[in-house]
N, C-alpha and C. Protein backbone atom coordinates (compact mmCIF):
# COMPACT_ATOMS: atom_id res chain seq x y z
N UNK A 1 -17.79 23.23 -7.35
CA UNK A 1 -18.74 22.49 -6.52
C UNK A 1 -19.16 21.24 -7.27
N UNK A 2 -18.93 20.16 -6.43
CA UNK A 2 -19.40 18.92 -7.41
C UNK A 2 -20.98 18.36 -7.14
N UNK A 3 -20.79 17.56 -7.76
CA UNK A 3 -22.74 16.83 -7.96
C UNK A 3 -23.19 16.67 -6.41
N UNK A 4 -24.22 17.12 -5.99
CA UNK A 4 -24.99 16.62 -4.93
C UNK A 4 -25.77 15.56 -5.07
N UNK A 5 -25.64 14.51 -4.00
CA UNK A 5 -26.08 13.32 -3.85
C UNK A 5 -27.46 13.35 -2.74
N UNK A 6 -28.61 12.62 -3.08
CA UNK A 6 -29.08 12.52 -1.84
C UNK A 6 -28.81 10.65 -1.16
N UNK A 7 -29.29 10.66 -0.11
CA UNK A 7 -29.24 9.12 0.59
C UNK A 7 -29.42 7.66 -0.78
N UNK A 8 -28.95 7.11 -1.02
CA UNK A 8 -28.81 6.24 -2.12
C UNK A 8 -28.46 6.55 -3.40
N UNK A 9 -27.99 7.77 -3.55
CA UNK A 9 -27.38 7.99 -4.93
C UNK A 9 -25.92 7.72 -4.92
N UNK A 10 -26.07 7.83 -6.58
CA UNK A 10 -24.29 7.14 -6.44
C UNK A 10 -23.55 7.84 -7.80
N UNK A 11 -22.44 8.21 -7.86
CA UNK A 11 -21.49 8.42 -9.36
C UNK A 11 -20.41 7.66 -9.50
N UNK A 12 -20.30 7.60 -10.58
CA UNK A 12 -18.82 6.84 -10.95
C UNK A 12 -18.10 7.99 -10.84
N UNK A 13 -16.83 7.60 -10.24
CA UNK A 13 -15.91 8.55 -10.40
C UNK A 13 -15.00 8.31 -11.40
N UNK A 14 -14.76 9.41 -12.26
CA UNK A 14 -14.33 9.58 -13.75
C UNK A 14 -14.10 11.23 -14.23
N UNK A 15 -13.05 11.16 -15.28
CA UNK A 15 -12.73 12.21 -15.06
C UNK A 15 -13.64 13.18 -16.15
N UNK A 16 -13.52 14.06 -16.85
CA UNK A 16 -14.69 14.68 -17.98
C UNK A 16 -14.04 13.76 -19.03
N UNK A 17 -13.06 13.18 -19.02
CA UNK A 17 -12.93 12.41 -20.60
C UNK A 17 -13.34 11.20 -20.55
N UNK A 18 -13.77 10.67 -19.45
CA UNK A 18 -14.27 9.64 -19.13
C UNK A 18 -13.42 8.36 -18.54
N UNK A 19 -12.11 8.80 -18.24
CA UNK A 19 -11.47 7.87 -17.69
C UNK A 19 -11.03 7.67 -15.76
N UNK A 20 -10.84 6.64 -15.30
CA UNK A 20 -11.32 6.49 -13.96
C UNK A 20 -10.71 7.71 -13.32
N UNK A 21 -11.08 7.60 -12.34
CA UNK A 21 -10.23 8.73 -11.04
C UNK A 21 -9.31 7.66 -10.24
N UNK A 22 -8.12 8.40 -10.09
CA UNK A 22 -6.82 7.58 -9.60
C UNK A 22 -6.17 8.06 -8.09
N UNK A 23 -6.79 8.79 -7.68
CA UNK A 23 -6.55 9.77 -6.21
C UNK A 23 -7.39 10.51 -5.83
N UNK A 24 -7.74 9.81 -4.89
CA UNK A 24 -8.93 10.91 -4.28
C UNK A 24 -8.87 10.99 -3.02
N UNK A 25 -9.60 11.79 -2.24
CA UNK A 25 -9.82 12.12 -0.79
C UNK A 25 -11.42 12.58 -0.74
N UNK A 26 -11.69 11.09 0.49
CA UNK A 26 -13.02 11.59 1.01
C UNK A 26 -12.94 12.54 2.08
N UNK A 27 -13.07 13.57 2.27
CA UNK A 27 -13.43 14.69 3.48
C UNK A 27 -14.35 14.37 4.06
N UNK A 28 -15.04 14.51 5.37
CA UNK A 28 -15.80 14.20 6.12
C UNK A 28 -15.76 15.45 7.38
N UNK A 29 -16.99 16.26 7.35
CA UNK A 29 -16.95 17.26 8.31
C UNK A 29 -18.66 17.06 9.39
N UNK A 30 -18.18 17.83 10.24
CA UNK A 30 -19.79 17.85 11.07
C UNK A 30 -19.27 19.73 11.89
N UNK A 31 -20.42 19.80 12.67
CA UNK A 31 -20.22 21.10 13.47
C UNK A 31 -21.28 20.35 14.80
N UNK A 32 -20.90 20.91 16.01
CA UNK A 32 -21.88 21.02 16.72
C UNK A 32 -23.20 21.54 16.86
N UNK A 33 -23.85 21.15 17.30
CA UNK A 33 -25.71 21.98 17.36
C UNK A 33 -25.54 22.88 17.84
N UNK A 34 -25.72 24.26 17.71
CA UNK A 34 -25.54 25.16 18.11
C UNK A 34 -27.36 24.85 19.55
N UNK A 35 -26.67 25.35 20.50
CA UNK A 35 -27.39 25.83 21.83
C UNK A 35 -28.86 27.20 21.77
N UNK A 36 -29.72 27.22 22.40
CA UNK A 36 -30.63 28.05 21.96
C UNK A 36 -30.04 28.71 23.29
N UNK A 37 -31.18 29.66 23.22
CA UNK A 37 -31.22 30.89 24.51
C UNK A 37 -30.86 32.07 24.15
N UNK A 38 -30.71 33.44 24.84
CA UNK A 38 -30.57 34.65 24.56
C UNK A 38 -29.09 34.78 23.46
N UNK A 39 -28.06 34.07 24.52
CA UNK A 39 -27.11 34.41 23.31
C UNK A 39 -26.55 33.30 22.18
N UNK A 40 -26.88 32.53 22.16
CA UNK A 40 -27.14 31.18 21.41
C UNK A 40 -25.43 30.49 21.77
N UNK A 41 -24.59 30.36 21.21
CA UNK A 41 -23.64 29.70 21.89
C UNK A 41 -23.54 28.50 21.53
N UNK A 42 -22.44 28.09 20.92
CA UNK A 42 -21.96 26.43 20.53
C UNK A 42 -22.31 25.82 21.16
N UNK A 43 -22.25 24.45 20.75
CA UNK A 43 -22.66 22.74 21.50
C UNK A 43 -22.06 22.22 22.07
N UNK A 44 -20.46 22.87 21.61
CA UNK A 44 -19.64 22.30 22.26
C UNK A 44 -18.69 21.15 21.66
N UNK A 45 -17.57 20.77 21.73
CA UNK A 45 -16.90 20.12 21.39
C UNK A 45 -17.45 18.62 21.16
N UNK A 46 -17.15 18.57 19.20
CA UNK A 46 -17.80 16.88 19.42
C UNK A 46 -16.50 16.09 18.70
N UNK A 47 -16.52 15.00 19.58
CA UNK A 47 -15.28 14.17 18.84
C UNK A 47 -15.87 12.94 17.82
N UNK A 48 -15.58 13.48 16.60
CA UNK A 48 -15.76 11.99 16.20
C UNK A 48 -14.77 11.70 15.10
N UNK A 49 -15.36 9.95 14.88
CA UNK A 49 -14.02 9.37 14.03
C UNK A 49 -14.53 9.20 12.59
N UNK A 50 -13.78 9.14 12.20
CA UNK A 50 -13.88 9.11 10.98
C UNK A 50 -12.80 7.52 10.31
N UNK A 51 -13.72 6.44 9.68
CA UNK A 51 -12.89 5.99 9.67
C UNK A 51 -13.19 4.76 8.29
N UNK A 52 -12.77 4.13 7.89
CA UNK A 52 -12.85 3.02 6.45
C UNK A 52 -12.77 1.51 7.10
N UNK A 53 -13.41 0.94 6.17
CA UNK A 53 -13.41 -0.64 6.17
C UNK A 53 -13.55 -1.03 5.11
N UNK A 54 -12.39 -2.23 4.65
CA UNK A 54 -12.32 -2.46 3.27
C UNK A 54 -12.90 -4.13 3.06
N UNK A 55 -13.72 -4.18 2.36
CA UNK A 55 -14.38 -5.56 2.33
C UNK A 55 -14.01 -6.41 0.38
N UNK A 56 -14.01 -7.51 1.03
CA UNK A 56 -14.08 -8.70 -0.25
C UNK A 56 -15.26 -8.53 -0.42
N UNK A 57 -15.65 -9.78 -2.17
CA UNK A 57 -16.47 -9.50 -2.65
C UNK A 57 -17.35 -9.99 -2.14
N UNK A 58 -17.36 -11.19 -0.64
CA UNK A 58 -17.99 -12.00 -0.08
C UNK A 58 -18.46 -11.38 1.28
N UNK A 59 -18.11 -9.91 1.37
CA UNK A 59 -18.32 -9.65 2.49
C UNK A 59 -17.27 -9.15 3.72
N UNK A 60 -16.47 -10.25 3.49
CA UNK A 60 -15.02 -10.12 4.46
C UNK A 60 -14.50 -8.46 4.88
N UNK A 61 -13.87 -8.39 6.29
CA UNK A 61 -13.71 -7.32 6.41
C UNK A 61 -12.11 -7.54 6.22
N UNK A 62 -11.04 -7.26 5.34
CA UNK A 62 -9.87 -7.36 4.88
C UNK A 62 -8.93 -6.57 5.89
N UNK A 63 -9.33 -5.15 6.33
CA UNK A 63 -8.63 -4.04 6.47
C UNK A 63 -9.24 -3.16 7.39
N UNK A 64 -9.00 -1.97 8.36
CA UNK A 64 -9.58 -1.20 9.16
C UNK A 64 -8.31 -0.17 8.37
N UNK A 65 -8.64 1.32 8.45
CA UNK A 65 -7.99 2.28 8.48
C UNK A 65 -9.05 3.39 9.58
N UNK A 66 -7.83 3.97 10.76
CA UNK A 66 -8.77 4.42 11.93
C UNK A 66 -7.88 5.16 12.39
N UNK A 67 -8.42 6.13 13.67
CA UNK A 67 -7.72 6.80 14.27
C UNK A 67 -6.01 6.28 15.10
N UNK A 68 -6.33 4.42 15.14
CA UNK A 68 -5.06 3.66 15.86
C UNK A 68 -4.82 2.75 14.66
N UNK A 69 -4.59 2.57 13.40
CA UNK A 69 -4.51 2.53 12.34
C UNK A 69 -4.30 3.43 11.07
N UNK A 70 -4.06 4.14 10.70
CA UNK A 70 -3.60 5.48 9.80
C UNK A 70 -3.34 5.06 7.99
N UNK A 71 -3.07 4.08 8.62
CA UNK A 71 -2.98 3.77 6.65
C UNK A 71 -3.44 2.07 6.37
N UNK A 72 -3.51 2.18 5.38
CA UNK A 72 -4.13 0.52 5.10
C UNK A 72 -2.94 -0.39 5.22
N UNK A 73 -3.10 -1.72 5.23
CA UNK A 73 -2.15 -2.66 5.04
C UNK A 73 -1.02 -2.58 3.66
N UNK A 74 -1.79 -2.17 2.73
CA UNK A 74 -1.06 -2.01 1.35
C UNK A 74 -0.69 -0.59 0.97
N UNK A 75 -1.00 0.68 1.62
CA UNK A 75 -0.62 1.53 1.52
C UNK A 75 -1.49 2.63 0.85
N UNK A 76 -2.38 2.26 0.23
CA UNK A 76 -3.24 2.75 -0.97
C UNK A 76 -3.93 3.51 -0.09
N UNK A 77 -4.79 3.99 1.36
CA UNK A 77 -5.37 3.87 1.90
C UNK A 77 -4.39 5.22 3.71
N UNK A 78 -4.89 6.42 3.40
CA UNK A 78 -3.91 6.81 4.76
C UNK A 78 -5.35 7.94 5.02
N UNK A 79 -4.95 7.75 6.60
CA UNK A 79 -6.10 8.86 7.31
C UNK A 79 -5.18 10.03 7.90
N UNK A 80 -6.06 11.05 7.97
CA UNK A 80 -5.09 12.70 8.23
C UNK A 80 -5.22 12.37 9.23
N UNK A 81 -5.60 11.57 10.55
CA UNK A 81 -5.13 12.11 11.50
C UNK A 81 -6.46 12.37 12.22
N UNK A 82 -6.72 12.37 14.01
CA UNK A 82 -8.21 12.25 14.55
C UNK A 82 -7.99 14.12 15.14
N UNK A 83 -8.92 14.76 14.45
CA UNK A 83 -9.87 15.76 15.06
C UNK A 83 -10.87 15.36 16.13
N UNK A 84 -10.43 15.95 17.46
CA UNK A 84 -10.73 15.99 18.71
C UNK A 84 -11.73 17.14 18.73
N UNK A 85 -12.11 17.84 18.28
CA UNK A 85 -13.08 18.71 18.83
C UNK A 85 -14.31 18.99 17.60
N UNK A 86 -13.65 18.79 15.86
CA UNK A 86 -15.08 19.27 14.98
C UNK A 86 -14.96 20.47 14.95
N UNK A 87 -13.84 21.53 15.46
CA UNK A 87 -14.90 23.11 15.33
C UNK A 87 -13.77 23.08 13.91
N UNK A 88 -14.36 24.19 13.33
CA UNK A 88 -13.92 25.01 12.20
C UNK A 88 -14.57 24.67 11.18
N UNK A 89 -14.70 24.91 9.87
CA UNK A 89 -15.29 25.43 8.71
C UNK A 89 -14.35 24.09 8.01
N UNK A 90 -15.38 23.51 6.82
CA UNK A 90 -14.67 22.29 6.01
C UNK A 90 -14.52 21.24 6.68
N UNK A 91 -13.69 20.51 5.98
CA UNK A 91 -13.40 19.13 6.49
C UNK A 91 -12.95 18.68 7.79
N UNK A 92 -13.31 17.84 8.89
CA UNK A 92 -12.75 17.90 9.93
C UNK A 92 -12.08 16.37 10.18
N UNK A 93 -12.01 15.67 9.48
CA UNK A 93 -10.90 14.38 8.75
C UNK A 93 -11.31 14.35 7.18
N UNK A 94 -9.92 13.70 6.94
CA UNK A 94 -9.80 13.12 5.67
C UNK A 94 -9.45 11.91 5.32
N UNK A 95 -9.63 10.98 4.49
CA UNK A 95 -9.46 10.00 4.21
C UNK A 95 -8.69 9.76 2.97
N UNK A 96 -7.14 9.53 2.51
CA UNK A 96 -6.71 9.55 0.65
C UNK A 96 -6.75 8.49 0.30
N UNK A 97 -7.60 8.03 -0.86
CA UNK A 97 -7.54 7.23 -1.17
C UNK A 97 -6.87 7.21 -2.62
N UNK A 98 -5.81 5.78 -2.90
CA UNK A 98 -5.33 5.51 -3.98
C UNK A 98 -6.12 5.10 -4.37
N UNK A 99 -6.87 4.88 -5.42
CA UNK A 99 -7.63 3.92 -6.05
C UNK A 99 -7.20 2.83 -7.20
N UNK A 100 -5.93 3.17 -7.92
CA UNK A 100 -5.50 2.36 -8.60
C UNK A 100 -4.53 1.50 -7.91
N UNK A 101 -4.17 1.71 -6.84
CA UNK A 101 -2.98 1.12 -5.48
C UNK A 101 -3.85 0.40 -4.50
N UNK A 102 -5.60 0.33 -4.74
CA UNK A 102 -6.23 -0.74 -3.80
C UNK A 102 -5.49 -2.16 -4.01
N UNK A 103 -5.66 -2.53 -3.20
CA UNK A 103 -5.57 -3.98 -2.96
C UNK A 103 -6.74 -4.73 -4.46
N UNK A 104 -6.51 -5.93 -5.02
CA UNK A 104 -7.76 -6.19 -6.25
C UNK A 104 -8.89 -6.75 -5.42
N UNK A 105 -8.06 -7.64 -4.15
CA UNK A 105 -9.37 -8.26 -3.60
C UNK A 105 -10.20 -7.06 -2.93
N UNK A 106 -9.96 -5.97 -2.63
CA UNK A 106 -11.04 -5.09 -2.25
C UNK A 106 -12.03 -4.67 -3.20
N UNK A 107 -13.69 -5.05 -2.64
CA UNK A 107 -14.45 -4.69 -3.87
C UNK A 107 -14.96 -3.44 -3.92
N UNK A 108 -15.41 -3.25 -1.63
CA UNK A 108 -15.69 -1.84 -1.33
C UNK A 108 -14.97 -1.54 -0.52
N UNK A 109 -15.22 -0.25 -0.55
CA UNK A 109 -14.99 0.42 1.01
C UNK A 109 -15.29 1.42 1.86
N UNK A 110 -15.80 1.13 2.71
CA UNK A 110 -17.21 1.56 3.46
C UNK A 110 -16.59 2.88 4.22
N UNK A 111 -17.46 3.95 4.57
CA UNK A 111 -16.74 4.72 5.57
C UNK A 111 -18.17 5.26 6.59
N UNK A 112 -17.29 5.35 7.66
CA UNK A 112 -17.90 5.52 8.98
C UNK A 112 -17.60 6.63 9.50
N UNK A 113 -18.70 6.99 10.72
CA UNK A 113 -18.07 8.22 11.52
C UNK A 113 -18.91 7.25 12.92
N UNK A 114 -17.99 7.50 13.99
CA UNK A 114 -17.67 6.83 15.35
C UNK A 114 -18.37 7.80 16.27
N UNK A 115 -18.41 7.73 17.24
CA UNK A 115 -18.50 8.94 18.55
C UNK A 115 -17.92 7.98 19.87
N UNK A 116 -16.44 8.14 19.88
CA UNK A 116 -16.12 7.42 21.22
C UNK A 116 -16.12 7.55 22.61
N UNK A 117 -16.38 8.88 22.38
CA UNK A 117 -17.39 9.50 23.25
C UNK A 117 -18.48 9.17 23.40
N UNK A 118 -18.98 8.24 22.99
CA UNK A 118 -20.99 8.27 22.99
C UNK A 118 -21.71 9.59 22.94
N UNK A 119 -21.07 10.50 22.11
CA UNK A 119 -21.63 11.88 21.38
C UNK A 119 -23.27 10.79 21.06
N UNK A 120 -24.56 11.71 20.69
CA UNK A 120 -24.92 11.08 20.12
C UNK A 120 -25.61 12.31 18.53
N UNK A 121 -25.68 11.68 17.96
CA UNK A 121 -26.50 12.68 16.62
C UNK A 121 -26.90 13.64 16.59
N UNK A 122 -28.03 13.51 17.65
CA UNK A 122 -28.84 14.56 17.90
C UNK A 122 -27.94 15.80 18.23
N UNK A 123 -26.61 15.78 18.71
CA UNK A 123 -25.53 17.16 19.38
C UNK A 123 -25.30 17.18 17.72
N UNK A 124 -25.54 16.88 16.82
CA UNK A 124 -24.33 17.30 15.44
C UNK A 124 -24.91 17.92 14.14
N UNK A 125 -24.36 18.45 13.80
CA UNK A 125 -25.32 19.16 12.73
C UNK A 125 -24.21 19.04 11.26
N UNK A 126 -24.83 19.42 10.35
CA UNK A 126 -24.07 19.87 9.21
C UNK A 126 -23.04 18.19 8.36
N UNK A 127 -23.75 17.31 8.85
CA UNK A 127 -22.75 16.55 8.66
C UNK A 127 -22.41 16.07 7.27
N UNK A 128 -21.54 15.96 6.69
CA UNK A 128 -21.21 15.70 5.01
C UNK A 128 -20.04 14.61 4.35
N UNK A 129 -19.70 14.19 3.35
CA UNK A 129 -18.94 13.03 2.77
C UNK A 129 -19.02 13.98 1.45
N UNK A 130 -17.60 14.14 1.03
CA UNK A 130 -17.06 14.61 -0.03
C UNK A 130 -16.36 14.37 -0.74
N UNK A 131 -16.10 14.05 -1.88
CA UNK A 131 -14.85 13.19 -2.77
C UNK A 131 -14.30 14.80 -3.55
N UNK A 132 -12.78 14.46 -3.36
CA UNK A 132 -12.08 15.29 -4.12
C UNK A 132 -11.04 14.83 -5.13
N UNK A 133 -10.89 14.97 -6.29
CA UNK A 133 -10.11 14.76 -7.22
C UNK A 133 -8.71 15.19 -7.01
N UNK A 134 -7.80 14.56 -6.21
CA UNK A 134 -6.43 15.39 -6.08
C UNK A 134 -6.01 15.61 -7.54
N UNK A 135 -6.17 14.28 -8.72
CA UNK A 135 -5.47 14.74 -9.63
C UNK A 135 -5.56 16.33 -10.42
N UNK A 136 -6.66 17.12 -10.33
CA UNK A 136 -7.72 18.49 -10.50
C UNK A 136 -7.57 19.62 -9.46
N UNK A 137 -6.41 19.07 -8.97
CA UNK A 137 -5.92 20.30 -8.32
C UNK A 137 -6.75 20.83 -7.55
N UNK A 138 -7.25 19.51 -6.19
CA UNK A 138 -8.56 19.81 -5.34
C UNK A 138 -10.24 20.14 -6.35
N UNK A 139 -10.34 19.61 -6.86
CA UNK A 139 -11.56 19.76 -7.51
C UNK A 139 -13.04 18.39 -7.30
N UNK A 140 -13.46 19.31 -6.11
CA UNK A 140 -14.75 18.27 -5.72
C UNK A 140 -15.26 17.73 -6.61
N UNK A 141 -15.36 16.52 -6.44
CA UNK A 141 -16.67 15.87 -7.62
C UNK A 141 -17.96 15.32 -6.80
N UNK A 142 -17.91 14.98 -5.53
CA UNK A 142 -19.84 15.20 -5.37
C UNK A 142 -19.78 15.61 -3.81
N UNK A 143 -20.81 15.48 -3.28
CA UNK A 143 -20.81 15.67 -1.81
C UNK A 143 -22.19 15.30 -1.65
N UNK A 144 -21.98 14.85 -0.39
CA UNK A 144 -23.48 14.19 0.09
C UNK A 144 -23.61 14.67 1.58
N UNK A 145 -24.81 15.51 1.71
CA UNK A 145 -25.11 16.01 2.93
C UNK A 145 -26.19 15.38 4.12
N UNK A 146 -25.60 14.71 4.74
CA UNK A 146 -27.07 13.44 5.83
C UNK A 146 -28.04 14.46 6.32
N UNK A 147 -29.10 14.13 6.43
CA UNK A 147 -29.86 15.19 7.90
C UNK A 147 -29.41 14.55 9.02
N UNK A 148 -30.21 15.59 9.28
CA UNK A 148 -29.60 16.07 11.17
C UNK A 148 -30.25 15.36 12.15
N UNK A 149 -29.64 14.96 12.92
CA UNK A 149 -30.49 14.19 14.42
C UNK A 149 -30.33 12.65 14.98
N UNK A 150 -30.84 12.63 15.59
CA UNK A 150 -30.83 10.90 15.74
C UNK A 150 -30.17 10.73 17.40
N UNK A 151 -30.41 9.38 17.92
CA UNK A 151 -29.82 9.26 19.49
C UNK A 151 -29.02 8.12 18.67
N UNK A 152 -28.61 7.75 17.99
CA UNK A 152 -27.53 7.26 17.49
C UNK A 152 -25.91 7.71 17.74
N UNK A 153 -24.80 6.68 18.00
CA UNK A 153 -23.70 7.28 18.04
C UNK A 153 -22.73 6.48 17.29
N UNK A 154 -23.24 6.56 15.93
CA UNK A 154 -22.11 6.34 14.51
C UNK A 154 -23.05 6.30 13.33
N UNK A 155 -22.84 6.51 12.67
CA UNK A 155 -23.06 6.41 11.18
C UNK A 155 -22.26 5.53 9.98
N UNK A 156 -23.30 4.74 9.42
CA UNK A 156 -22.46 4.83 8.02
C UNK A 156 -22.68 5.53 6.86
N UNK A 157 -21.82 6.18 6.58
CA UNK A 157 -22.19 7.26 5.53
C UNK A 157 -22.17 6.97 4.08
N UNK A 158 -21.08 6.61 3.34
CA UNK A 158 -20.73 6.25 2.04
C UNK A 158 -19.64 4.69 1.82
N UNK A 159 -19.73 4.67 0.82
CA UNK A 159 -18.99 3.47 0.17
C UNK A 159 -18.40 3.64 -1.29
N UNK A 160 -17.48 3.53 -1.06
CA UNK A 160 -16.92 3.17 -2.92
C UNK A 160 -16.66 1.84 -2.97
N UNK A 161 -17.26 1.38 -4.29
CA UNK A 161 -16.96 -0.12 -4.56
C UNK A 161 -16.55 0.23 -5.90
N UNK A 162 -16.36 -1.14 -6.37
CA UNK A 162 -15.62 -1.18 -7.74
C UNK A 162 -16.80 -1.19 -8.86
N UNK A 163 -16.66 -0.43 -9.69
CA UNK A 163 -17.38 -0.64 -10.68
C UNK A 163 -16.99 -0.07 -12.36
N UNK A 164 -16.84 -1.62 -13.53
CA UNK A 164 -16.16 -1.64 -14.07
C UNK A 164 -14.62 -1.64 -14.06
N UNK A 165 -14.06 -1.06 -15.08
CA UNK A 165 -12.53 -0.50 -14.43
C UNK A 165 -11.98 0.32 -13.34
N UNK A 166 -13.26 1.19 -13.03
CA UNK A 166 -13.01 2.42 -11.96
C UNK A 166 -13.92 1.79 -10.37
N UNK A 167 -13.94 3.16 -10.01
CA UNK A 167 -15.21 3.35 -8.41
C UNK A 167 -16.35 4.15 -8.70
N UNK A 168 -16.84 3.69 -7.94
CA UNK A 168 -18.32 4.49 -7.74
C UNK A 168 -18.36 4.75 -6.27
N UNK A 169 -19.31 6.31 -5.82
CA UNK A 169 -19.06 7.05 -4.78
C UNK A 169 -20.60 6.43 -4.25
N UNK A 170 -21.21 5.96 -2.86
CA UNK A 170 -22.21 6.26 -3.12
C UNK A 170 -22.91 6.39 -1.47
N UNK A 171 -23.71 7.29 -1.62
CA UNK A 171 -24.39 8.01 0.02
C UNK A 171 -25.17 6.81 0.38
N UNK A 172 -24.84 6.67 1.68
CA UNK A 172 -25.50 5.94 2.46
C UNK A 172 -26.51 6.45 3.50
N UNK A 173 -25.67 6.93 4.25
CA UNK A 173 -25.95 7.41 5.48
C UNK A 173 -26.97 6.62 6.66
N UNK A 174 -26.47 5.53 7.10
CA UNK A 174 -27.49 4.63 7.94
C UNK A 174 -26.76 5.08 9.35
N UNK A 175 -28.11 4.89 9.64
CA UNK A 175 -27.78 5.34 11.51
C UNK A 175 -26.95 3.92 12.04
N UNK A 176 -26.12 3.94 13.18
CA UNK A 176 -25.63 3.15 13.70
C UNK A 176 -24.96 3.10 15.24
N UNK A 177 -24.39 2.56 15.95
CA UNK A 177 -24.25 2.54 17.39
C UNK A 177 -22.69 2.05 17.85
N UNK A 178 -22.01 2.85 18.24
CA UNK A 178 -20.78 1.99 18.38
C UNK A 178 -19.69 3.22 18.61
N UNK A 179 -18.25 2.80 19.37
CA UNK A 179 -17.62 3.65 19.73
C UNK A 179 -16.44 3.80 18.85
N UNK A 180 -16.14 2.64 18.41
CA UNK A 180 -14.82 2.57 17.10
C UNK A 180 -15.40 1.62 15.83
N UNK A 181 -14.63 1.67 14.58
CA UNK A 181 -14.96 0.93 13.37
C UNK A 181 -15.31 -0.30 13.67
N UNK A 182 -14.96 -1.07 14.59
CA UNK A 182 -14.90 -2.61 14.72
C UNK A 182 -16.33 -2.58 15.29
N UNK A 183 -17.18 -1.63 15.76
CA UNK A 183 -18.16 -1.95 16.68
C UNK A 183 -18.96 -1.82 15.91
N UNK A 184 -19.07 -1.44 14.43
CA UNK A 184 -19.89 -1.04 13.69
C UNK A 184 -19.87 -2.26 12.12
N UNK A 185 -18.80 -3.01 12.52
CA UNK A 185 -18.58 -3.49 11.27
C UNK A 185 -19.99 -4.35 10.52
N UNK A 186 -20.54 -5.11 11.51
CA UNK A 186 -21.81 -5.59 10.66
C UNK A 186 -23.24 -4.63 10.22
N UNK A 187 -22.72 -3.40 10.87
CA UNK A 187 -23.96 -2.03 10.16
C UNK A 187 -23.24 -1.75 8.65
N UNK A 188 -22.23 -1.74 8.72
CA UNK A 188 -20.87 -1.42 7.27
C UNK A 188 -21.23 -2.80 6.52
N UNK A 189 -21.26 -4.00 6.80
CA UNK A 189 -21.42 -4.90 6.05
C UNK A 189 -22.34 -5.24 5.28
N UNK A 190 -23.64 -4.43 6.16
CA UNK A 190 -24.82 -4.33 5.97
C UNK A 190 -25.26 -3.59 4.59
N UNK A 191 -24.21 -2.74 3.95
CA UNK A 191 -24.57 -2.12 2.80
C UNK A 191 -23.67 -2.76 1.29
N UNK A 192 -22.95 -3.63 1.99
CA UNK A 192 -22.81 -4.20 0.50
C UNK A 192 -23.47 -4.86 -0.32
């Protein structure tokens, strides 16, 4: 289990000897609100996206990686693929990131969750941003858990930017409004 983050915390990602992390995957999961009443009963199917924006040091949005987009321009950068419904246990997209295969002009890169549905917050529970060390043979290094709620329908959750030789992981979690990455990009810009 790696370091828990709350809303504005941040780690370098590095390994215990102290040298950068070179592959990673952000996971990104939610569950539906579970329903009250006698027999309580799921929320029901929530779709959302999960998705990256890679910015210069000026701001610029360089790159989208998304559900109609799958990998970055340079390759460093590939998405598993859009989960349509959220149910099950763990991650419900992933994001791999190369980190030594970024692009140099990328300084961050922001990640989002969508509802193109106009889901809004308030249906979602459990929602989280997780970095995993592929080189560690799946070995989490932090996770950051948002609270729950909101009539909002997107989030920005986390960002890795560059810092020093390596990245740094760091929780965001700002409420936001929008059906795909592009609709959100100046809430994403908003945290560099």
């Amino acid at each position: 289990m790696g370091i828990s983050l709350s809303k504005g915390g941040s780690i370098n990602l590095q390994k215990a000897d102290g040298s950068a992390l070179t592959n990673v995957r952000l996971g990104l999961g939610w569950d539906s609100v579970k329903k009250g009443g006698f027999f309580g009963g799921g929320g029901g199917e929530i779709d959302l996206d999960a998705s990256a924006i890679l910015f210069d040091a000026q701001g610029n949005a360089l790159d989208f990686v998304w559900f109609s987009q799958l990998a970055s321009k340079d390759g460093s950068i590939r998405h598993s693929g859009d989960n349509l419904t959220g149910d099950g246990d763990g991650d419900d997209e992933q994001i791999v990131v190369n980190l030594s295969a970024v692009n140099p002009q990328v300084q961050s890169i922001v990640f989002v969750i969508t509802s193109y549905s106009r889901q809004t917050f308030d249906r979602v529970a459990n929602v989280f941003a997780r970095v995993v060390d592929l080189s560690a043979g799946e070995n989490e290094v932090t996770r950051y858990d948002l609270a729950n709620g909101g009539n909002n329908t997107a989030s920005v959750i986390a960002k890795l930017q560059r810092s020093g030789a390596g990245w740094a992981f760091v929780a965001v979690g700002n409420p936001a409004n929008g059906r795909t990455v592009k609709d959100v990009l100046k809430d994403a810009a908003a945290v560099l």
